[in-house]
Protein backbone atom coordinates (compact mmCIF):
# COMPACT_ATOMS: atom_id res chain seq x y z
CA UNK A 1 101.76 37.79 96.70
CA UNK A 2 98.71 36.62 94.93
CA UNK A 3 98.86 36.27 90.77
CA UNK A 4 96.04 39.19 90.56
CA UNK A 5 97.99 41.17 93.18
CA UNK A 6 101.34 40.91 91.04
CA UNK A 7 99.16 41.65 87.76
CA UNK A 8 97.49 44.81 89.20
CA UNK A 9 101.23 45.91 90.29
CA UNK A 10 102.34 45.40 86.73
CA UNK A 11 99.46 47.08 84.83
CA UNK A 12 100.12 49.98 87.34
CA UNK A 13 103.32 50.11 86.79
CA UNK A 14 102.77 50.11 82.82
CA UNK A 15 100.14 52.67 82.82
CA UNK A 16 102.14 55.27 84.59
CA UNK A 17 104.48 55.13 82.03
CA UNK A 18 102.32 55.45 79.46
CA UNK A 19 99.61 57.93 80.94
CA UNK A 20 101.81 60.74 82.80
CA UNK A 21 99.49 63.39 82.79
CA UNK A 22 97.97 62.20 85.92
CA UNK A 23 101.20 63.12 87.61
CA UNK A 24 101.06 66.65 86.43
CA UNK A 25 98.60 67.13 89.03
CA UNK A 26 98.36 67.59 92.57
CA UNK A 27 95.49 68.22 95.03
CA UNK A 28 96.64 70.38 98.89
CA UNK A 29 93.90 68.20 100.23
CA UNK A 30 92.37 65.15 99.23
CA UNK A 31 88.68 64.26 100.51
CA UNK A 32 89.38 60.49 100.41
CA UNK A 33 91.72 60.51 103.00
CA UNK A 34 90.79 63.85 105.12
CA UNK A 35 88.35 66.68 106.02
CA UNK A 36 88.99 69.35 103.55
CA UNK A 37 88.12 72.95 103.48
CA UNK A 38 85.04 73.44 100.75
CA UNK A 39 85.45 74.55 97.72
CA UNK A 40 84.18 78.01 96.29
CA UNK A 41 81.43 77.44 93.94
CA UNK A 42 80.82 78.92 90.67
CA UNK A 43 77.42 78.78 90.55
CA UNK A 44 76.46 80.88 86.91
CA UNK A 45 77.18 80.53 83.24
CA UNK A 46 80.02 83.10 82.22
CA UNK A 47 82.13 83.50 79.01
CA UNK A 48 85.96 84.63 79.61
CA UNK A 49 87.05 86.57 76.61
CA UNK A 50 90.86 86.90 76.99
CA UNK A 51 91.31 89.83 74.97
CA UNK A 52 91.95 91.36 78.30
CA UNK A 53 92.83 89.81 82.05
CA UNK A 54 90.24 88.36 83.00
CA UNK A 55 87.81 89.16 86.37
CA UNK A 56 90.24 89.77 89.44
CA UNK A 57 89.94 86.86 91.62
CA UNK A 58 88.82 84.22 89.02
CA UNK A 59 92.06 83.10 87.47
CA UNK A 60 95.33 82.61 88.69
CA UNK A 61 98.22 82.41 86.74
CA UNK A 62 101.56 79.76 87.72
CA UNK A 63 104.72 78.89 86.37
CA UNK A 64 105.28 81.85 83.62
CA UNK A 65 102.99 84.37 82.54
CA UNK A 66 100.01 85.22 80.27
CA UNK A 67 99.95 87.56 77.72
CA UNK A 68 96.33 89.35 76.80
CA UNK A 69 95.40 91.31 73.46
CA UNK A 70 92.41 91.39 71.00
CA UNK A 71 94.14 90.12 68.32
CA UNK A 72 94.98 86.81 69.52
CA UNK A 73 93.40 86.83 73.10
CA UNK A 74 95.39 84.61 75.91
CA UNK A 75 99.09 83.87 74.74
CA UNK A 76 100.59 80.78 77.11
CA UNK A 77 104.26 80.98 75.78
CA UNK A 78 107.27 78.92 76.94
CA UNK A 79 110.50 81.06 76.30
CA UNK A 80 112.59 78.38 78.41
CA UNK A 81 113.31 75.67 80.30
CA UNK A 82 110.95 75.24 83.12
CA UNK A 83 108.29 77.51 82.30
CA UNK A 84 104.71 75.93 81.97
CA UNK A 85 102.17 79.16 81.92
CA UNK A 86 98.83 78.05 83.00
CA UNK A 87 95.73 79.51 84.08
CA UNK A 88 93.79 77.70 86.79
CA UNK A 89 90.38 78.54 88.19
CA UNK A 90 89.32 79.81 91.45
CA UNK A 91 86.30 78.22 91.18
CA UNK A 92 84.60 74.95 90.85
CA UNK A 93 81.87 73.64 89.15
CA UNK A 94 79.26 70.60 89.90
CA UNK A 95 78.77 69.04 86.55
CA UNK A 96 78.60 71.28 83.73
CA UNK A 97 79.16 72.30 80.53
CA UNK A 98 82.76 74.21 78.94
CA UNK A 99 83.78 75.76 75.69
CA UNK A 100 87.47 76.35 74.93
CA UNK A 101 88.01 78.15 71.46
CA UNK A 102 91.74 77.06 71.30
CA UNK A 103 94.72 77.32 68.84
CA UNK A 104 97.19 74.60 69.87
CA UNK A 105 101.49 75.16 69.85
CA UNK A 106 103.86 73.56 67.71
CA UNK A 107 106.73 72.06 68.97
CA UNK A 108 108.43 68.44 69.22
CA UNK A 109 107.44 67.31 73.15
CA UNK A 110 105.01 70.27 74.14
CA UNK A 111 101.94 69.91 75.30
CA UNK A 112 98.60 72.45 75.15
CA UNK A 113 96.15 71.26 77.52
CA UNK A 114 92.32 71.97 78.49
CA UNK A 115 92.26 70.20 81.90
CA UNK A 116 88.88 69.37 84.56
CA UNK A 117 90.64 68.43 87.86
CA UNK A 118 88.80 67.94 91.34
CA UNK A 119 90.30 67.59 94.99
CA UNK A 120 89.74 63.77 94.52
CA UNK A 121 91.72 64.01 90.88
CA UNK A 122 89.01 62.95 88.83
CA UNK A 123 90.28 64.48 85.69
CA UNK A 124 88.69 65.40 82.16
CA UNK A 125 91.41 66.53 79.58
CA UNK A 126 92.00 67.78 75.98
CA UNK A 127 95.64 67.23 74.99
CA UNK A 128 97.42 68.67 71.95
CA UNK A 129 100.80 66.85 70.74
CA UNK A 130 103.05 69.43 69.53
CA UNK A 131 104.72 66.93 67.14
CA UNK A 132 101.00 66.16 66.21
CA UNK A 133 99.47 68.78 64.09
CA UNK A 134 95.83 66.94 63.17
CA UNK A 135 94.63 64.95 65.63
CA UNK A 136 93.30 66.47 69.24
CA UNK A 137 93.38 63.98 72.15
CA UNK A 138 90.69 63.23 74.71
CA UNK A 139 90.53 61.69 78.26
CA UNK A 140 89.81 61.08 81.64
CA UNK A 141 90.68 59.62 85.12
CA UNK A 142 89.14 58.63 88.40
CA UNK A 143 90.73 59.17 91.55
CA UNK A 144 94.02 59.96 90.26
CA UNK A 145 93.97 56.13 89.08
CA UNK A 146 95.43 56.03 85.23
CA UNK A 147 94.69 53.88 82.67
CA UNK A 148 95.86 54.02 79.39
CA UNK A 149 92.55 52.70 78.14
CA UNK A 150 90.85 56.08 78.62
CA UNK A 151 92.61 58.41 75.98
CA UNK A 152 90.98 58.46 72.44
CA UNK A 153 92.66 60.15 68.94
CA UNK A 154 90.41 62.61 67.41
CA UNK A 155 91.26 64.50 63.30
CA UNK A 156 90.08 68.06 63.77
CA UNK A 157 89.85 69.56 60.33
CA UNK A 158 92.20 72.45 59.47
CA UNK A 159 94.50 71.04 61.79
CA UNK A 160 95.15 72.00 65.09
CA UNK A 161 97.59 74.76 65.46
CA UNK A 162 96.76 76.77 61.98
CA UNK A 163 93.32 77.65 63.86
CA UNK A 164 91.64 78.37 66.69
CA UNK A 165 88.84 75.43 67.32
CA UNK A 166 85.83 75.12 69.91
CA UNK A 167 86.60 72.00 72.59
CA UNK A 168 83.52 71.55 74.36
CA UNK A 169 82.35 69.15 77.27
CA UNK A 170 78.81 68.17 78.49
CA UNK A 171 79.09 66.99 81.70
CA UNK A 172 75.96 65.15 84.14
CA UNK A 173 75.88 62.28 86.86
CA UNK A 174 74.99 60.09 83.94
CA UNK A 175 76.98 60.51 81.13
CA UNK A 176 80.06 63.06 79.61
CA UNK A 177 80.30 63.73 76.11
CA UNK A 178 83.27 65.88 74.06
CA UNK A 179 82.48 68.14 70.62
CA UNK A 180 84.91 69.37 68.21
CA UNK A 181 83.43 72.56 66.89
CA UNK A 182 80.04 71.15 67.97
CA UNK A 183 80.42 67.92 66.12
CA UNK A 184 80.27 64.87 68.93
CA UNK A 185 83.11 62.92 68.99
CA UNK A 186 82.75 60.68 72.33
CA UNK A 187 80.27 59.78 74.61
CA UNK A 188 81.47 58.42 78.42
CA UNK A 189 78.92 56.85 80.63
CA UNK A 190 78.94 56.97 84.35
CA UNK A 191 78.59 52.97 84.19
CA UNK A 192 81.10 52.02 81.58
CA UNK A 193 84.00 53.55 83.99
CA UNK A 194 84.44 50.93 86.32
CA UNK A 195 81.05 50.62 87.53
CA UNK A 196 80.82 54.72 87.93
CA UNK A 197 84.20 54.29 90.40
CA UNK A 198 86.57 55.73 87.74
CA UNK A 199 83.81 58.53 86.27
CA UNK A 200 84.96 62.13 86.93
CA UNK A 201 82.35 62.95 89.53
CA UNK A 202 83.24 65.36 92.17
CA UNK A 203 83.44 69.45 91.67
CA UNK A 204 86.02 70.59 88.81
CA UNK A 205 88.62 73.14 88.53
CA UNK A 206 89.12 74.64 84.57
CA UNK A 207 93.03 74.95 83.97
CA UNK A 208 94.27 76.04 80.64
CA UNK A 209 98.28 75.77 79.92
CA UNK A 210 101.39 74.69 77.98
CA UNK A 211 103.84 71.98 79.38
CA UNK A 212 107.24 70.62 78.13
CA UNK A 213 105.77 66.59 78.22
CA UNK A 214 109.59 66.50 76.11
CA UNK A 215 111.54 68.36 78.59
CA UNK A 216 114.92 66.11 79.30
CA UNK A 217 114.18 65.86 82.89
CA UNK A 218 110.48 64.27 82.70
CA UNK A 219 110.37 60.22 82.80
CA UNK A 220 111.16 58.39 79.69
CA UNK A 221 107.75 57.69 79.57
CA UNK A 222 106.35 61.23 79.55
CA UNK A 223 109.33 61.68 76.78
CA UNK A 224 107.70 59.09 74.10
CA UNK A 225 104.24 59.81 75.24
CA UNK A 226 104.87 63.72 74.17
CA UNK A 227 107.10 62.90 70.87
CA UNK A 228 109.97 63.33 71.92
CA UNK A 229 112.79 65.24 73.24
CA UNK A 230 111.93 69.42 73.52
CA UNK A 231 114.19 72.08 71.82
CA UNK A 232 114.46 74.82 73.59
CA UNK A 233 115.49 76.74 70.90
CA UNK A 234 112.90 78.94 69.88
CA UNK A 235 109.63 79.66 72.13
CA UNK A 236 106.34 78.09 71.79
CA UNK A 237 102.99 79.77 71.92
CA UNK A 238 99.19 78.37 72.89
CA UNK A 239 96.28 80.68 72.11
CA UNK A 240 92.90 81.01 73.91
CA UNK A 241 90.31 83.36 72.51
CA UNK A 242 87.86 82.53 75.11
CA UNK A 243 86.07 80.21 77.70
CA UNK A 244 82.97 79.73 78.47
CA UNK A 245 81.63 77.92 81.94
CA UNK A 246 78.65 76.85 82.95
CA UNK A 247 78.30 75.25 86.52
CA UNK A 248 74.81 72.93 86.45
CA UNK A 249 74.77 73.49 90.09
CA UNK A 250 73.85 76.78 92.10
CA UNK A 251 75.26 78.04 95.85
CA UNK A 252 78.31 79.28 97.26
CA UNK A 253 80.34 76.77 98.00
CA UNK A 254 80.95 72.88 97.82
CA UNK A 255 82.13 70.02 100.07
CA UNK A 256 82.48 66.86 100.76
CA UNK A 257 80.29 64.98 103.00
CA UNK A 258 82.39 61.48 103.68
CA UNK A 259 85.36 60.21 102.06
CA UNK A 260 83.33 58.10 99.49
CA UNK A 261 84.59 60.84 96.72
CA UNK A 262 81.14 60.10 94.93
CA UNK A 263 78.94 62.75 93.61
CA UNK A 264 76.12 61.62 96.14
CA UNK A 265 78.35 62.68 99.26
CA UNK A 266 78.71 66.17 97.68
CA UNK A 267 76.94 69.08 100.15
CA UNK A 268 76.32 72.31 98.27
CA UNK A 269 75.85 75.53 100.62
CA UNK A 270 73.36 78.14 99.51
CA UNK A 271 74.10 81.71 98.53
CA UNK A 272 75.85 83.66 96.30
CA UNK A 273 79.05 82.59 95.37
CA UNK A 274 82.18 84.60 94.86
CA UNK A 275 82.65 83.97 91.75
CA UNK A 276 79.81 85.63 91.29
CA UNK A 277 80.58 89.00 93.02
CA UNK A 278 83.91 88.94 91.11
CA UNK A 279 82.46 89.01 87.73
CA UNK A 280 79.21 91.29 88.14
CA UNK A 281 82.04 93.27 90.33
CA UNK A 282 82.10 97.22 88.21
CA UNK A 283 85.27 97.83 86.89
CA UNK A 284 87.31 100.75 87.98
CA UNK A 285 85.92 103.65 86.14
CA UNK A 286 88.24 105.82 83.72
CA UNK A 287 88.40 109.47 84.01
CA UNK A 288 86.38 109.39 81.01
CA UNK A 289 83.58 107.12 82.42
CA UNK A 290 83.76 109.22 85.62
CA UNK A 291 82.66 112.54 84.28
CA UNK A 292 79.90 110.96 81.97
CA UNK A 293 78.36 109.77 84.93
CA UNK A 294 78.41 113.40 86.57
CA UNK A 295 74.72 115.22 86.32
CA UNK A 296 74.21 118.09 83.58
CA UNK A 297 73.98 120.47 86.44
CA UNK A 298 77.43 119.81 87.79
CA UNK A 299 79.09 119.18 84.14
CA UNK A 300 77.85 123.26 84.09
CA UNK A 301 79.22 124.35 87.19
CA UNK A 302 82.44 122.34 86.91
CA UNK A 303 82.56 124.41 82.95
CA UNK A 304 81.61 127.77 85.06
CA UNK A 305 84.22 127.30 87.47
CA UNK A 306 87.09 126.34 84.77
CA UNK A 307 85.73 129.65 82.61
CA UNK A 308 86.34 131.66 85.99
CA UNK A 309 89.59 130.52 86.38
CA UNK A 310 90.69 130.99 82.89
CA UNK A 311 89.36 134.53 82.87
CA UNK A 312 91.16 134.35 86.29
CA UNK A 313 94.28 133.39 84.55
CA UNK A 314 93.64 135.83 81.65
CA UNK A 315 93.40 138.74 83.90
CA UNK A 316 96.60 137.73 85.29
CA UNK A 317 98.36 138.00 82.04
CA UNK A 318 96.94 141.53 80.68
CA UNK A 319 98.03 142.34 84.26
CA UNK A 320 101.55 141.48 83.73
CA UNK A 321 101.47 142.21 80.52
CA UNK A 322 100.93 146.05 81.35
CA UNK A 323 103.51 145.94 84.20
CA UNK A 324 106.09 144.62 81.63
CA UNK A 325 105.16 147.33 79.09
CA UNK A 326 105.22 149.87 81.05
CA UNK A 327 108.70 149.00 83.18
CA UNK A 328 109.99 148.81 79.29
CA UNK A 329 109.01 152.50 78.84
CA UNK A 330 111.09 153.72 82.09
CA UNK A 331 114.11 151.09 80.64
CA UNK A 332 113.64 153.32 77.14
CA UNK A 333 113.70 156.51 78.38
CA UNK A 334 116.48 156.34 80.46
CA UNK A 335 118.31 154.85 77.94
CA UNK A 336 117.22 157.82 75.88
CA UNK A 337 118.18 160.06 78.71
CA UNK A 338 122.00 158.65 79.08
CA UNK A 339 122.07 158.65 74.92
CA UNK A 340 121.34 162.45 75.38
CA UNK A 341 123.67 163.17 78.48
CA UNK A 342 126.65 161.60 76.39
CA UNK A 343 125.84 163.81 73.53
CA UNK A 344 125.77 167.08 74.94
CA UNK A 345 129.07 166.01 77.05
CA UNK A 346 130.76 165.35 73.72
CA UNK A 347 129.33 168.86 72.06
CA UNK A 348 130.86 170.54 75.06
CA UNK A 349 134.23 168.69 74.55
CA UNK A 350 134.00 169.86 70.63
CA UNK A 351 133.33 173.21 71.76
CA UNK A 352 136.20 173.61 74.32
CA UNK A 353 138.42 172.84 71.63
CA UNK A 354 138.91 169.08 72.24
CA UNK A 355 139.23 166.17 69.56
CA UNK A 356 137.84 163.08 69.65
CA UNK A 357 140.15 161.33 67.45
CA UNK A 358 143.31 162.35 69.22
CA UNK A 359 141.35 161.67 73.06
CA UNK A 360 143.65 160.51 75.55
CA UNK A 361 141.82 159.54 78.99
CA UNK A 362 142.54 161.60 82.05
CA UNK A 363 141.12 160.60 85.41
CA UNK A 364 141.78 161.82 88.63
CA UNK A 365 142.37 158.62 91.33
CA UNK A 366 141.02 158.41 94.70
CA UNK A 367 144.23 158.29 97.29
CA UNK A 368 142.31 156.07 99.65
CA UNK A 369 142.75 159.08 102.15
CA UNK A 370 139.48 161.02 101.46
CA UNK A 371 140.27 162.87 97.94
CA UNK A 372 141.12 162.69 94.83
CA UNK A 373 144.88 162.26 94.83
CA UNK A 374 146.58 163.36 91.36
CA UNK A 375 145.26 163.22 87.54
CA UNK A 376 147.45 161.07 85.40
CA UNK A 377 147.10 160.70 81.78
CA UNK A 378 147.53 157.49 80.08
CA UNK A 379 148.14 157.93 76.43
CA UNK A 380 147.35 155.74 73.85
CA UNK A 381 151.05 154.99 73.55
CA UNK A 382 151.72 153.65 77.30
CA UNK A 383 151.09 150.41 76.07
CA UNK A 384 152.49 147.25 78.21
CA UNK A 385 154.90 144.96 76.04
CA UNK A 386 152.82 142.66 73.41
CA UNK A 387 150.75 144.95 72.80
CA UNK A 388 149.84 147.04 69.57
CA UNK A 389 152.60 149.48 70.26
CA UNK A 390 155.14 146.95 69.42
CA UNK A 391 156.99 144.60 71.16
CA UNK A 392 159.05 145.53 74.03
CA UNK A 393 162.68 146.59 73.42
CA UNK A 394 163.96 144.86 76.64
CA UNK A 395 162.59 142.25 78.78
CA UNK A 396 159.75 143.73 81.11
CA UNK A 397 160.41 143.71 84.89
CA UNK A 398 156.62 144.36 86.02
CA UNK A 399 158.01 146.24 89.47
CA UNK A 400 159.79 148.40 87.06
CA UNK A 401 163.03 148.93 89.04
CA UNK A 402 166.47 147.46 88.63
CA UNK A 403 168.45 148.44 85.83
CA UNK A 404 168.03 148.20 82.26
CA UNK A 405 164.20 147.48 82.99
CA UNK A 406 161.49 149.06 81.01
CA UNK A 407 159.12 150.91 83.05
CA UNK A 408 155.07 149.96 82.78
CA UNK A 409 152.43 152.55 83.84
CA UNK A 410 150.99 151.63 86.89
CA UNK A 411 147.17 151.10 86.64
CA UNK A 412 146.71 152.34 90.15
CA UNK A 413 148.24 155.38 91.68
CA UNK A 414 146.77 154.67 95.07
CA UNK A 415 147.67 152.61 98.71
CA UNK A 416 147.72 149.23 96.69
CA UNK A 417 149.92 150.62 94.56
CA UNK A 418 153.33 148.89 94.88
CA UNK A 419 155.29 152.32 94.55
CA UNK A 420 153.79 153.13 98.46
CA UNK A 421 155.61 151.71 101.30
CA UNK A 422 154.36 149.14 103.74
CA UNK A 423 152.67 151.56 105.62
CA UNK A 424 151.36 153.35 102.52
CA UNK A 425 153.52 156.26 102.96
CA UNK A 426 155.58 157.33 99.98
């Protein structure tokens, strides 16, 4: 093996250790070494406020999940071991311009990234040290190739996790340039990156996530180059108010021409792009928005139809109202009537000579053989043992026979009586 062959083996070999970002990504089909499907254009300027999801079809979301709300807009959280939430675009976009308005996580080892990554992996990144709470990092590869060369330190004032900050890249054939709340901070040109070989130049992907660079199971390498080891003690949160994209090219899709991977072998395919429908796309419309939208002259037909039915509804009640009054008339006066029936019965029972206060009950039985069969009276006194005539004098044999036995009135005087015979003969 040649000396320069055994030098580039050891400069690759040091570089991966020391630049292991490149390895976080992964292309399903590269253009230097096959025919690839294209790739969906962008093809318009669009900002991405995360207060809410954003555009169906735009983003997706991998390895966790992404939390929305006003207050703090896109929340990329790892709770745990393994989880890296990250947003990556649909889309891709032939030089161009983006601007990330970012508040970066805390956390020994974890990593809050703003990543440009083509099917080629030229790369563009923003990095954010957890461990590292003033200083933003930039760089950039060329065909996956690393080179720990490319990344540059940059102080962002206020810090980088107390704040959210604007991270913005210009991007053109010639030249890329990155801003720090629209102060420049580094210029690339094409021709300073290997002869153009190593400058990002092929259409970009925008993924914004959170990574563990300190998770135990990541190279020893990746390890130092994040800080160190991560504790996964307590979760840590990235924030992303919003995004803004601008594609410098227009059409609907992109591909690649030859397996040169430069920009000149690029094809672009007119018409609208998808990306496009997605985002002019009208949002489902709320019951609300629904019946604003409805013409005067069927907001007053829906209101006449709703007043019919509540007078519909209205009549329905007086109705039933009525019936229910009226059916608690009849209840009254025959309640009145029995009141008066019992009355005149007891007058007649004061007149015959009868007194309340001493009334024993007499009632004639039915025999169970067509008539009434006898009238017994049960006296206030025929009272069954326990009760309030005392208690019993001898123990109670309730067939009342056998000897020594109290005898108990009988209830019945009838066939079920047990005084009949089998038969119900006497």
């Amino acid at each position: 093996m040649s000396s320069r062959s055994v030098l580039m083996l050891a400069f690759g070999l040091f570089a991966s250790i020391i630049s292991p970002v490149s390895g976080q990504l992964y292309t399903d089909c590269n253009p230097l070494n096959a025919t690839c499907a294209p790739d969906p254009a962008f093809g318009t300027a669009h900002t991405f406020n995360f207060n809410a999801t954003p555009p169906t079809g735009t983003f997706n979301t991998t390895a966790g999940t992404v939390d929305y709300s006003s207050a703090n807009g896109a929340a990329f959280t790892i709770n745990k071991k393994g989880e890296s939430p990250t947003l990556i675009s649909n889309f891709y976009f032939f030089f161009g311009r983006t601007e990330v308005h970012l508040k970066a996580a805390p956390g020994t080892g974890i990593i809050s990234s703003i990543v440009w990554s083509s099917d080629v992996l030229d790369e563009v990144d923003w990095e954010f040290m957890g461990g590292n709470t003033t200083h933003a990092s930039t760089n950039y590869f060329g065909k996956g190739q690393p080179d720990f060369h490319n990344a540059d330190y940059h102080p962002v004032n206020g810090g980088v996790q107390d704040d959210y900050h604007n991270y913005t890249c210009v991007w053109t054939k010639e030249q890329l340039d990155w801003y720090i709340d629209s102060e420049h901070i580094r210029t690339l040109l094409a021709k300073d990156a290997n002869n153009t070989l190593s400058y990002p130049q092929t259409p970009m992907k925008l993924s914004l996530g959170i990574w563990a660079g300190g998770d135990p199971d990541q190279p020893k390498g990746t390890i130092e180059w994040a800080g160190g080891v991560t504790d996964y003690a307590q979760p840590y949160s990235m924030y992303v108010k919003s995004a803004s994209v601008e594609d410098y090219s227009t059409g609907k899709e992109y591909s690649y021409g030859d397996n040169s991977g430069t920009w000149e072998s690029i094809k672009i395919a007119t018409g609208n792009s998808t990306a496009v429908e997605n985002i002019n796309k009208q949002p489902e419309k709320s019951l609300s928005d629904k019946w604003n939208d409805l013409p005067s002259g069927t907001k007053t037909g829906v209101y006449a139809g709703a007043g019919g039915v509540g007078a519909l509804l209205f009549l329905g009640l007086v109705v039933y109202y009525i019936k229910q009054r009226r059916r608690g008339k009849q209840e009254a006066a025959l309640a009145a009537q029995r009141m008066d029936q019992e009355r005149m019965e007891m007058e007649r029972f004061k007149k015959e000579g009868g007194n309340p206060d001493a009334l024993a009950f007499d009632g004639a039985e039915y025999n169970g053989k067509g008539g009434m069969a006898s009238t017994t009276t049960y006296a206030v006194s025929d009272s069954p043992p326990g009760s309030s005539a005392g208690p019993p004098q001898k123990a109670w044999d309730p067939t009342g026979s056998g000897p020594g036995t109290a005898s108990m009135p009988l209830l019945r005087d009838d066939a079920m009586s047990p005084r009949f015979g089998a038969h119900g003969g006497r």
